[in-house]
Protein backbone atom coordinates (compact mmCIF):
# COMPACT_ATOMS: atom_id res chain seq x y z
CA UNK A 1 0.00 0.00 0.00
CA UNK A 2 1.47 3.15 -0.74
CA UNK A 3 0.72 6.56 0.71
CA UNK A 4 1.43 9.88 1.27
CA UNK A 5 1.79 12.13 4.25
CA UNK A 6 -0.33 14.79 4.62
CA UNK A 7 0.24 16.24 8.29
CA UNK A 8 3.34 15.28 10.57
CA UNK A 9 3.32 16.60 14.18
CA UNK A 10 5.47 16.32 17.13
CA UNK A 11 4.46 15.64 21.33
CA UNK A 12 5.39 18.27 23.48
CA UNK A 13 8.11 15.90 24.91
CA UNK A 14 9.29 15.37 21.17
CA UNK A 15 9.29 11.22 22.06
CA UNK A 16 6.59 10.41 19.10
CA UNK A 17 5.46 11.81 15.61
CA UNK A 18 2.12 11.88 15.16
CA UNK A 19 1.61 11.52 10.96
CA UNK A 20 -1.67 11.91 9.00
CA UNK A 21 -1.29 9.69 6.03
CA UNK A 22 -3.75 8.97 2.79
CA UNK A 23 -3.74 6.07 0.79
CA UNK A 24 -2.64 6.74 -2.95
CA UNK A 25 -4.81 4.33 -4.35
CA UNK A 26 -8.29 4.15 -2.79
CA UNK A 27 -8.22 8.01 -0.73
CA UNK A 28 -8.96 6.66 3.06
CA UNK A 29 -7.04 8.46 5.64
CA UNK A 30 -5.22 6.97 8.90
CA UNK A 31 -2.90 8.42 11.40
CA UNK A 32 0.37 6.71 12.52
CA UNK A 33 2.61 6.85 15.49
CA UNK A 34 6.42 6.99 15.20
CA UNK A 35 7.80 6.45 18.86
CA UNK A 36 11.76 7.56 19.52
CA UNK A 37 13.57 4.46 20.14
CA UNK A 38 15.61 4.97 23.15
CA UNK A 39 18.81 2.76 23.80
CA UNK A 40 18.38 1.57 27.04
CA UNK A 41 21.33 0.76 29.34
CA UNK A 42 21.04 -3.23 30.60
CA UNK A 43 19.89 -3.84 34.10
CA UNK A 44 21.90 -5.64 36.69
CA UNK A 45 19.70 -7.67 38.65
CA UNK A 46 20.10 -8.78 42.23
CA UNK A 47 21.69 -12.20 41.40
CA UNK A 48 24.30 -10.54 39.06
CA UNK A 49 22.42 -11.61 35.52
CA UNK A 50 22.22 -8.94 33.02
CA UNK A 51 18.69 -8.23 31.45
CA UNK A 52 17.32 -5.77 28.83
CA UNK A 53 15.02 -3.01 30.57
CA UNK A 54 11.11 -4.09 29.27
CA UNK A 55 8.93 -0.85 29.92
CA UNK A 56 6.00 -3.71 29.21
CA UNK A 57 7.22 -5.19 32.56
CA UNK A 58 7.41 -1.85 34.90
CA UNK A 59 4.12 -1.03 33.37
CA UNK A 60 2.51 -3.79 34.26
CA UNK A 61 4.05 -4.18 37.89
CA UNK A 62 2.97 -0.71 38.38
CA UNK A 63 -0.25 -1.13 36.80
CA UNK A 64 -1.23 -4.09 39.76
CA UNK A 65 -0.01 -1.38 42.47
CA UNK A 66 -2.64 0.80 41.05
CA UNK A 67 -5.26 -1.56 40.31
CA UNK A 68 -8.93 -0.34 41.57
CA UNK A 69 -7.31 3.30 42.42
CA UNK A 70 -8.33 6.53 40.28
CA UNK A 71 -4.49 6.16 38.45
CA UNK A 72 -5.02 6.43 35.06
CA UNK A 73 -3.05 4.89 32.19
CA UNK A 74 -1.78 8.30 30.94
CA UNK A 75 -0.56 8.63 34.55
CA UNK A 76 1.51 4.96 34.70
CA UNK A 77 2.64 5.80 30.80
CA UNK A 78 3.96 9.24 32.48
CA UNK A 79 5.93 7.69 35.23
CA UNK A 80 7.23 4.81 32.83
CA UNK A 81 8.10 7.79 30.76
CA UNK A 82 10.14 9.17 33.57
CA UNK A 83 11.82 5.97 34.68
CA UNK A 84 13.17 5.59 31.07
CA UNK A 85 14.14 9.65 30.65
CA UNK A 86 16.17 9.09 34.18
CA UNK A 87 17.76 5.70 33.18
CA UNK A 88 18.79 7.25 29.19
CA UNK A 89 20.42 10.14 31.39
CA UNK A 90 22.38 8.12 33.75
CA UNK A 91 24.89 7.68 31.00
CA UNK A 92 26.08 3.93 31.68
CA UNK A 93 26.21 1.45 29.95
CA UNK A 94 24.86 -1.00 32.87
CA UNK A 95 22.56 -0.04 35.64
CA UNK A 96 22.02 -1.88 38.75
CA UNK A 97 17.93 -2.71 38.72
CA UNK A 98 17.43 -1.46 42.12
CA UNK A 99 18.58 1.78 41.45
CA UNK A 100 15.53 1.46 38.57
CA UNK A 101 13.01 -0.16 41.38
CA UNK A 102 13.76 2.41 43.61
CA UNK A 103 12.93 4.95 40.90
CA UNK A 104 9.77 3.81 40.16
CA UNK A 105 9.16 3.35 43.72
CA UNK A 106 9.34 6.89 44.05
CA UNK A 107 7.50 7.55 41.11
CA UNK A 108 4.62 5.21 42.38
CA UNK A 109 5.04 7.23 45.88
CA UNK A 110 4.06 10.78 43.98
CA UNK A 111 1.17 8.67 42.49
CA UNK A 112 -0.90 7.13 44.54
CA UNK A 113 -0.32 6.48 48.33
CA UNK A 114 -2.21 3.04 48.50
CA UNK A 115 -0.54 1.89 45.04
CA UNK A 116 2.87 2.85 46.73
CA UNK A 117 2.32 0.08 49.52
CA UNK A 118 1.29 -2.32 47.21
CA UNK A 119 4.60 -1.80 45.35
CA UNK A 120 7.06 -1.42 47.97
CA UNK A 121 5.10 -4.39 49.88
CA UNK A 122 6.42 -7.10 46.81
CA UNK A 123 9.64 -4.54 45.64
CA UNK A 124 11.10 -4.81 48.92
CA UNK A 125 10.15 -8.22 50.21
CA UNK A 126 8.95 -7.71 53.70
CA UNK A 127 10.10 -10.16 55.83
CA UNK A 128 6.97 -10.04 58.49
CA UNK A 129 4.47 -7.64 59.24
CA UNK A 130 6.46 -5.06 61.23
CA UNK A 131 8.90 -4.50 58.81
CA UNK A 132 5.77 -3.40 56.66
CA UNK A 133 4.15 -1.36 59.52
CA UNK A 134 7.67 0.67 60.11
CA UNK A 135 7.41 1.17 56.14
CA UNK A 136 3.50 2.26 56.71
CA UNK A 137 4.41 4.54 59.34
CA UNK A 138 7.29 5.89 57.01
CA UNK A 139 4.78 7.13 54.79
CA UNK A 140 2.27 8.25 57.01
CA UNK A 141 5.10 10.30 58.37
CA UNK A 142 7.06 11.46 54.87
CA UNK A 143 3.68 12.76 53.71
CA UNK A 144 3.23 15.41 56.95
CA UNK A 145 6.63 16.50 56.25
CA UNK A 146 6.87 16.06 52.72
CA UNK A 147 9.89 13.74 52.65
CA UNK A 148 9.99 10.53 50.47
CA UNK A 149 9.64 7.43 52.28
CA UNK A 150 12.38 4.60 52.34
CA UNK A 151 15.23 6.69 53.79
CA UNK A 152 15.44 4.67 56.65
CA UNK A 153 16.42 1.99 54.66
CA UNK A 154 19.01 3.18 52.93
């Protein structure tokens, strides 16, 4: 099929081109996306292995954190968005995939509160049910003073 373009715009983040297009041989008109392919640095996960970054993966993790919450998918798309934009401007080659969890994790925190604890609750592998009350009180606390939670981790 060919085609021609007739109108070729770009986001206000300049990430994808949106391009009206008609077909040369029967009229119809369609729109296409062109999305900037990024290369991503690898991730170094826990055990040492290396693995590609999959934005299909983070969204979905973050997508369970937020299910039945008033998140909407512009809003996870957004904070994928800004996991990637933070990991391309790292500059390495290799990141380590906490320092991507914990991203997101703060991401997720300026989100939703309740989708937060979700994520943290599997991300960080409680270990009983105080470790997750400190991290509940964390919050609780973070959000009267403004602070991200997870500090006292670190």
């Amino acid at each position: 099929m060919e085609n021609k373009v007739i109108d070729s715009r770009l986001n206000k983040e300049g990430t994808v081109i949106r391009r009206r297009r008609e077909c040369l041989s029967c009229s119809d008109r369609f729109t296409t996306y062109e999305k900037l392919e990024r290369s991503l640095p690898m991730l170094i996960k826990k055990d040492g292995r290396r693995e590609e970054f999959d934005r299909d993966k983070v969204i979905e993790g973050v997508r369970k954190a937020c299910q039945k919450r008033p998140v909407s998918v512009k809003d996870i798309e957004d904070l994928v968005d800004r996991v990637e934009q933070y990991i391309q401007e790292l500059g390495d080659k290799e990141v380590s995939a906490v320092k991507v969890g914990e991203k997101v994790i703060s991401e997720i925190y300026n989100l939703d509160d309740v989708a937060y604890v979700r994520f943290a609750s599997v991300y960080r592998s409680f270990k009983d049910v105080n470790e997750f009350m400190v991290e509940l009180k964390e919050v609780l606390k973070s959000k009267e003073g403004n602070k991200p939670p997870g500090s006292h981790l670190q």
